[in-house]
PDB file of N, CA and C in Angstrom:
ATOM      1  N   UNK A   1       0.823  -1.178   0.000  1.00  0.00           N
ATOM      2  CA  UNK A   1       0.000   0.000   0.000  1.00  0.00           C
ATOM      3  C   UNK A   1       0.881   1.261   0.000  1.00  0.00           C
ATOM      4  N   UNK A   2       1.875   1.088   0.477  1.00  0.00           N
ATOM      5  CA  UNK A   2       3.222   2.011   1.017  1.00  0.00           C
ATOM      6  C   UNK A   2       3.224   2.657  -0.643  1.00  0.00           C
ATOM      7  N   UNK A   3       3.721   1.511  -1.334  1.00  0.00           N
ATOM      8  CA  UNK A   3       4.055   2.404  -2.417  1.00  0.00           C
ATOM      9  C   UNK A   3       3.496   2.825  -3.896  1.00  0.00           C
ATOM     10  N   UNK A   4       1.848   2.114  -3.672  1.00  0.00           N
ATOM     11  CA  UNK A   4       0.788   2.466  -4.443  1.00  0.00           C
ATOM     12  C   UNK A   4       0.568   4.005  -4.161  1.00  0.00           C
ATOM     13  N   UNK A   5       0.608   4.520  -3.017  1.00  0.00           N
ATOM     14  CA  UNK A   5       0.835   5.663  -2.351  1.00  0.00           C
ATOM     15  C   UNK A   5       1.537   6.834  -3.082  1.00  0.00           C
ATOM     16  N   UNK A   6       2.979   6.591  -3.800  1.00  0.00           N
ATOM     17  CA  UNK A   6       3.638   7.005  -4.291  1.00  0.00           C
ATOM     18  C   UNK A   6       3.647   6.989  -5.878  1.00  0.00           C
ATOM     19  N   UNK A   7       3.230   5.956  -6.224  1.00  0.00           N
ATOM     20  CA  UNK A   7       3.159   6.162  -7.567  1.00  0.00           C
ATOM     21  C   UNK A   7       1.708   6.740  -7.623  1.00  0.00           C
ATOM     22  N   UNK A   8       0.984   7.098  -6.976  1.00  0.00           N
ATOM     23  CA  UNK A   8      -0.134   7.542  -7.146  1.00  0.00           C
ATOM     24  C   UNK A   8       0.186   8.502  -7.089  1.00  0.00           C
ATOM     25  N   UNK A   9       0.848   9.491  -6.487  1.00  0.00           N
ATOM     26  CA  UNK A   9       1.385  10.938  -6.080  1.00  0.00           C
ATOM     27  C   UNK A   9       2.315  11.065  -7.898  1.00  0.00           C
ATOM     28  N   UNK A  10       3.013  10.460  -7.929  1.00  0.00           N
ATOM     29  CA  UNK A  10       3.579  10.992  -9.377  1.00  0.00           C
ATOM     30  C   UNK A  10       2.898  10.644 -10.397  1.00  0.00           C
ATOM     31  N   UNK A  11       2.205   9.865 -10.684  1.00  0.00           N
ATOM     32  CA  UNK A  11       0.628  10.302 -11.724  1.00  0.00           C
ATOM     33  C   UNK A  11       0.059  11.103 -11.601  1.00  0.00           C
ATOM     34  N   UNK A  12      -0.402  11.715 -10.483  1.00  0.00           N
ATOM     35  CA  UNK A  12      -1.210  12.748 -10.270  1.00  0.00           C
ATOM     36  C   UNK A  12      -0.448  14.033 -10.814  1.00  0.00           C
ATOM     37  N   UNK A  13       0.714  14.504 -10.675  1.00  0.00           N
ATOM     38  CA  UNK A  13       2.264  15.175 -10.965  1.00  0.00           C
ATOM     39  C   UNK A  13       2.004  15.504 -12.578  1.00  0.00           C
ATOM     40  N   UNK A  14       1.827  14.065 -13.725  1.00  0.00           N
ATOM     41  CA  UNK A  14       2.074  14.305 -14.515  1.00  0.00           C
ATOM     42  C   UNK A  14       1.035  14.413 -15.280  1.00  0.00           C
ATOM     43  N   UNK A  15      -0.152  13.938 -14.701  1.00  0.00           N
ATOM     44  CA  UNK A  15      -1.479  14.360 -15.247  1.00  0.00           C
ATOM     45  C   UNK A  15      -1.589  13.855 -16.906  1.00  0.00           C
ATOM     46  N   UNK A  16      -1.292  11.962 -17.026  1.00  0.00           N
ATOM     47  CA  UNK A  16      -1.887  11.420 -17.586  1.00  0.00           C
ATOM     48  C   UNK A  16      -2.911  10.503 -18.066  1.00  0.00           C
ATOM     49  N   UNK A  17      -3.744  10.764 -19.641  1.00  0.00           N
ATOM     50  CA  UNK A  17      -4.855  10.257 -18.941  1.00  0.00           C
ATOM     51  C   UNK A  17      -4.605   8.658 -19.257  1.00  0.00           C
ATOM     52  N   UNK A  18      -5.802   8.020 -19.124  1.00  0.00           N
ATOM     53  CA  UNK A  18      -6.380   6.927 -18.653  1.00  0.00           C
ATOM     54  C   UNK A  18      -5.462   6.043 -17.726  1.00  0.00           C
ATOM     55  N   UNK A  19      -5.289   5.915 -16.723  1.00  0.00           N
ATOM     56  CA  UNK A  19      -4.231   5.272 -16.008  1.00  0.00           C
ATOM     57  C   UNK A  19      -4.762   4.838 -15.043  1.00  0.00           C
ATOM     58  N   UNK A  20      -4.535   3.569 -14.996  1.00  0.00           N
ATOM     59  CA  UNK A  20      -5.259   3.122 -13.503  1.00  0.00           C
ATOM     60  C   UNK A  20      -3.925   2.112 -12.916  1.00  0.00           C
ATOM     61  N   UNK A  21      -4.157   2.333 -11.426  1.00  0.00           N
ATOM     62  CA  UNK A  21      -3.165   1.615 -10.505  1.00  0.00           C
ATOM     63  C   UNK A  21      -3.855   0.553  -9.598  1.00  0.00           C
ATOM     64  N   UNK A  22      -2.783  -0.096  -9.064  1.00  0.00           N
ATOM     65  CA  UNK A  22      -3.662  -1.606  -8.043  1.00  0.00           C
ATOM     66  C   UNK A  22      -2.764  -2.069  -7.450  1.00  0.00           C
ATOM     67  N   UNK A  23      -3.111  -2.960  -6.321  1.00  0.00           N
ATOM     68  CA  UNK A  23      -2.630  -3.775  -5.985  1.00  0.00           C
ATOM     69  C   UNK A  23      -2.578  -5.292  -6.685  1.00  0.00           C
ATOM     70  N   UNK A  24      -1.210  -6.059  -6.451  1.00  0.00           N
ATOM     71  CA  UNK A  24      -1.916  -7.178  -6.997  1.00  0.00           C
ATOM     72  C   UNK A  24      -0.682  -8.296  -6.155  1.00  0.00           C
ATOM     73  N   UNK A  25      -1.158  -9.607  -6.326  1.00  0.00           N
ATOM     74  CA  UNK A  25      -0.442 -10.998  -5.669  1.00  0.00           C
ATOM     75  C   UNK A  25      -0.550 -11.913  -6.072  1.00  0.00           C
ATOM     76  N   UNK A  26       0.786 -12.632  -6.138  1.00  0.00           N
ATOM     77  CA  UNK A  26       0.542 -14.168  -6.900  1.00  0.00           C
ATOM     78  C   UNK A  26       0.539 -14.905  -5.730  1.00  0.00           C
ATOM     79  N   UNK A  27       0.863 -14.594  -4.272  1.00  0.00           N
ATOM     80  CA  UNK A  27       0.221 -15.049  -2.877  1.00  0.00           C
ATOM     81  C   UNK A  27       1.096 -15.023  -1.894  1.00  0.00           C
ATOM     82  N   UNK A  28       1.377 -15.675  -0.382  1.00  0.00           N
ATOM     83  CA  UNK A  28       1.710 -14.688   0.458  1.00  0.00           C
ATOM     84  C   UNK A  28       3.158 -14.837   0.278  1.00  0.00           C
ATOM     85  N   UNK A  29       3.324 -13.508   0.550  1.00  0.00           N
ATOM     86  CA  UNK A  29       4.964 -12.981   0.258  1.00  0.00           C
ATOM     87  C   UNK A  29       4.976 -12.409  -0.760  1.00  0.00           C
ATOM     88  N   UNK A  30       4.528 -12.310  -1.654  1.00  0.00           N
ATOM     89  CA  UNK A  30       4.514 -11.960  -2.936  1.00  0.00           C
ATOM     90  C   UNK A  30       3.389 -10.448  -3.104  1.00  0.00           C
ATOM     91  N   UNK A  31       3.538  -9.242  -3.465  1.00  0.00           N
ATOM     92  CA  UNK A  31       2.613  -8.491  -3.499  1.00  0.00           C
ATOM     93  C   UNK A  31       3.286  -7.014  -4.446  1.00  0.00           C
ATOM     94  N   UNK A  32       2.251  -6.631  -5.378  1.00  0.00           N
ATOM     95  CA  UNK A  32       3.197  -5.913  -6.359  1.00  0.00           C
ATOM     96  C   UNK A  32       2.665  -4.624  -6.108  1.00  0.00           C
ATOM     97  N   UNK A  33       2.847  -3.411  -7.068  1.00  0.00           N
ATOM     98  CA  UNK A  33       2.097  -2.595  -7.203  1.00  0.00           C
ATOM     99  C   UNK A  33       2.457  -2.574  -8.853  1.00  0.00           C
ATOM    100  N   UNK A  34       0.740  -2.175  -9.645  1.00  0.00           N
ATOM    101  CA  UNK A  34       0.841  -2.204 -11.181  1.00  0.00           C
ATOM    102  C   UNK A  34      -0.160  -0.805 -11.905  1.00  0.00           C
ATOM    103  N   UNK A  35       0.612  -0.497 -12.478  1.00  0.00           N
ATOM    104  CA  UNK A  35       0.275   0.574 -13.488  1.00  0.00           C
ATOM    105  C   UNK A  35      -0.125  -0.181 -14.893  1.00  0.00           C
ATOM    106  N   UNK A  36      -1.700   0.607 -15.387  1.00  0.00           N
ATOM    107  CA  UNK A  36      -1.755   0.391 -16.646  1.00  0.00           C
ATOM    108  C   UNK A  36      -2.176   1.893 -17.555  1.00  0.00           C
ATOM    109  N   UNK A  37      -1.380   1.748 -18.896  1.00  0.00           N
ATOM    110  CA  UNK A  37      -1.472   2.975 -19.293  1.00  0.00           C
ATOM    111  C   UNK A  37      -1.180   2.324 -20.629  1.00  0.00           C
ATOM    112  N   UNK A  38      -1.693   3.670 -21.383  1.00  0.00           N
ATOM    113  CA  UNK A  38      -1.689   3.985 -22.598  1.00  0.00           C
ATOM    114  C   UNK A  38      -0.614   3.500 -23.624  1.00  0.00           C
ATOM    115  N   UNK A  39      -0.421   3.363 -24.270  1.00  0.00           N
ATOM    116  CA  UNK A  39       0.873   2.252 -24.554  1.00  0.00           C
ATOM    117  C   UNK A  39       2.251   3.629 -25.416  1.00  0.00           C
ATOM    118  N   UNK A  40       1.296   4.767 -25.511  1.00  0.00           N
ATOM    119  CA  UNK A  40       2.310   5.591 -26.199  1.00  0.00           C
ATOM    120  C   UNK A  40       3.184   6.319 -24.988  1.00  0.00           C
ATOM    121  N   UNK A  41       2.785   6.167 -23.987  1.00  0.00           N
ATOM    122  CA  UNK A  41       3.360   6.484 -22.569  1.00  0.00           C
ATOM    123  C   UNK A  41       4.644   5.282 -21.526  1.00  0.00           C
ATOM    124  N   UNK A  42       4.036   3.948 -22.424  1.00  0.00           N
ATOM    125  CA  UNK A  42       5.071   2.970 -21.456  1.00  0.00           C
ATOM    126  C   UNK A  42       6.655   2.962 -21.278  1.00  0.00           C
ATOM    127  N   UNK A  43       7.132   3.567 -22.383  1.00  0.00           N
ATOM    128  CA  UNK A  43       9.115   3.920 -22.632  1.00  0.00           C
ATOM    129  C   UNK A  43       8.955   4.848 -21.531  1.00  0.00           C
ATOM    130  N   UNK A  44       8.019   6.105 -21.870  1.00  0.00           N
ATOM    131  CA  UNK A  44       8.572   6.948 -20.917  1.00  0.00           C
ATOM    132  C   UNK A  44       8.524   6.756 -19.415  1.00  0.00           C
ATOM    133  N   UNK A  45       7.509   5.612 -18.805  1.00  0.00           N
ATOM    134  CA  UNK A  45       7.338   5.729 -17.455  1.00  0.00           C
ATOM    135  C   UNK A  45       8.517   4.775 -17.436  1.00  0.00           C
ATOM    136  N   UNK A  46       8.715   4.045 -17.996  1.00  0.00           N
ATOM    137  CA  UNK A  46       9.253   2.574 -17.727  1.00  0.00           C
ATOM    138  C   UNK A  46      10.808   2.997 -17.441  1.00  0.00           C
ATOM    139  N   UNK A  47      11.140   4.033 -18.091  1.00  0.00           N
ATOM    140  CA  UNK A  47      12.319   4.525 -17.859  1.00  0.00           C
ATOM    141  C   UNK A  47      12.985   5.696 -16.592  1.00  0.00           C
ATOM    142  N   UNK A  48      11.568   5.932 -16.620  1.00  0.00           N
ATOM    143  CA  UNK A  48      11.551   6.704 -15.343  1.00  0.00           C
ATOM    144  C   UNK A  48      11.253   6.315 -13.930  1.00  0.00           C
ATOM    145  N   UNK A  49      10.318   5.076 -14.183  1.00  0.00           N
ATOM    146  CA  UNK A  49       9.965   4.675 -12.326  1.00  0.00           C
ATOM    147  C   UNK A  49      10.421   2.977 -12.374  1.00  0.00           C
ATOM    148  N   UNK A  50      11.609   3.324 -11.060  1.00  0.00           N
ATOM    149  CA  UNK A  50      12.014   2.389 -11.200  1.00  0.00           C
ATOM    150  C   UNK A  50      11.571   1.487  -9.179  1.00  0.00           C
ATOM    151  N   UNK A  51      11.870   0.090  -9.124  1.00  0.00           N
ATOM    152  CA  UNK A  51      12.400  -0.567  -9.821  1.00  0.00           C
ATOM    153  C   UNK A  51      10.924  -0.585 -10.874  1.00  0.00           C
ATOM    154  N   UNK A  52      11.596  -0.996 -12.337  1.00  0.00           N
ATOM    155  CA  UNK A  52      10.057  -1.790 -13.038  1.00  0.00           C
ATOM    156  C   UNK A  52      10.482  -3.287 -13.583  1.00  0.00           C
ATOM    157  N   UNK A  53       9.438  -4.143 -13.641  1.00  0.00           N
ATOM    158  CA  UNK A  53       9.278  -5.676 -13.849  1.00  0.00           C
ATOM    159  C   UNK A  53       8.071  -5.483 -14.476  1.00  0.00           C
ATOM    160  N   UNK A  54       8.073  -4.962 -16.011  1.00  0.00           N
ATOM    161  CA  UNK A  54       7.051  -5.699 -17.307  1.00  0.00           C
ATOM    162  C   UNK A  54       6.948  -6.817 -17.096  1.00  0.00           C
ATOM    163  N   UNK A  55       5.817  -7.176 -16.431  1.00  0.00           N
ATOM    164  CA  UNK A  55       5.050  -7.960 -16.508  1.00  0.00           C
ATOM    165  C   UNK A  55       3.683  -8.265 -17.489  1.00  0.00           C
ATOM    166  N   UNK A  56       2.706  -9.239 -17.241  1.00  0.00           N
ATOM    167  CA  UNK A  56       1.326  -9.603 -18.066  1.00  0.00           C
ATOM    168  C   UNK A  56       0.822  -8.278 -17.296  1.00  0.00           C
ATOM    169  N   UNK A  57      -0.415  -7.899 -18.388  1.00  0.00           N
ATOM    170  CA  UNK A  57      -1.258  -6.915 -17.771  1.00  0.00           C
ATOM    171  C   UNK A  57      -1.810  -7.128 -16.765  1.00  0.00           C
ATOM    172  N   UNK A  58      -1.942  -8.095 -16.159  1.00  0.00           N
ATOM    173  CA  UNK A  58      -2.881  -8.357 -14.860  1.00  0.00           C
ATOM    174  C   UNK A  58      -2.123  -9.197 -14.040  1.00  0.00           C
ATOM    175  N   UNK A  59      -1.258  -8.774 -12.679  1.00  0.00           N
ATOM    176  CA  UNK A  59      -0.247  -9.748 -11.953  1.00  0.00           C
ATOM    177  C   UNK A  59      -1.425 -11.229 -11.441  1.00  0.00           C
ATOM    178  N   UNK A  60      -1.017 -12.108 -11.406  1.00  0.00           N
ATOM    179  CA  UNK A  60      -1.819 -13.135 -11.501  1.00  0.00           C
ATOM    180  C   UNK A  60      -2.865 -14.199 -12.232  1.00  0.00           C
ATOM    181  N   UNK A  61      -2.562 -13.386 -13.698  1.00  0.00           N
ATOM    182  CA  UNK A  61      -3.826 -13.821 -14.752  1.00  0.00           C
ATOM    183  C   UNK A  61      -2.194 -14.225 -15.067  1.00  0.00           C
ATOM    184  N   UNK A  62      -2.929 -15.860 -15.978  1.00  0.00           N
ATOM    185  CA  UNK A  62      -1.980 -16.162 -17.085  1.00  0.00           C
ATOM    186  C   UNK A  62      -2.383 -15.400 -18.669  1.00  0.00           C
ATOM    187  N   UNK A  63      -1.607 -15.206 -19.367  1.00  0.00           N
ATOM    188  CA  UNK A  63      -2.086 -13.982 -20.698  1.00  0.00           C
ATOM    189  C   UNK A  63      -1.785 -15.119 -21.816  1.00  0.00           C
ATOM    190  N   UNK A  64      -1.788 -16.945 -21.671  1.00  0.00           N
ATOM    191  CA  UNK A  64      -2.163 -17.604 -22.701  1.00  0.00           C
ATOM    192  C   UNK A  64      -3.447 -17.764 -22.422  1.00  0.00           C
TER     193      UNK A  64
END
């Protein structure tokens, strides 16, 4: 939650649209925080907020 917190604060900063944030878990011990956005936007965040781990769009869905 700590750091959904924070990336929520620098979205808000850069005021782009459609972006939604979450929590997510593949189970205990394990717990992420995930951004989804616009795809003409992903170089630039990806390079900017770190750590990042591109992952499937949804932590816990398999994407076959």
């Amino acid at each position: 939650m700590h750091f959904l917190g924070h990336l929520n604060e620098t979205l808000g900063n850069w005021k782009l649209p459609n972006t939604s944030t979450g929590l997510g878990s593949d189970g205990e011990g394990h717990h992420c925080v995930f951004l989804r956005v616009d795809p003409e936007y992903a170089e630039q965040l990806k390079s900017t907020l770190k750590p990042n781990r591109i992952t499937d769009p949804e932590p816990g869905v398999d994407p076959s």
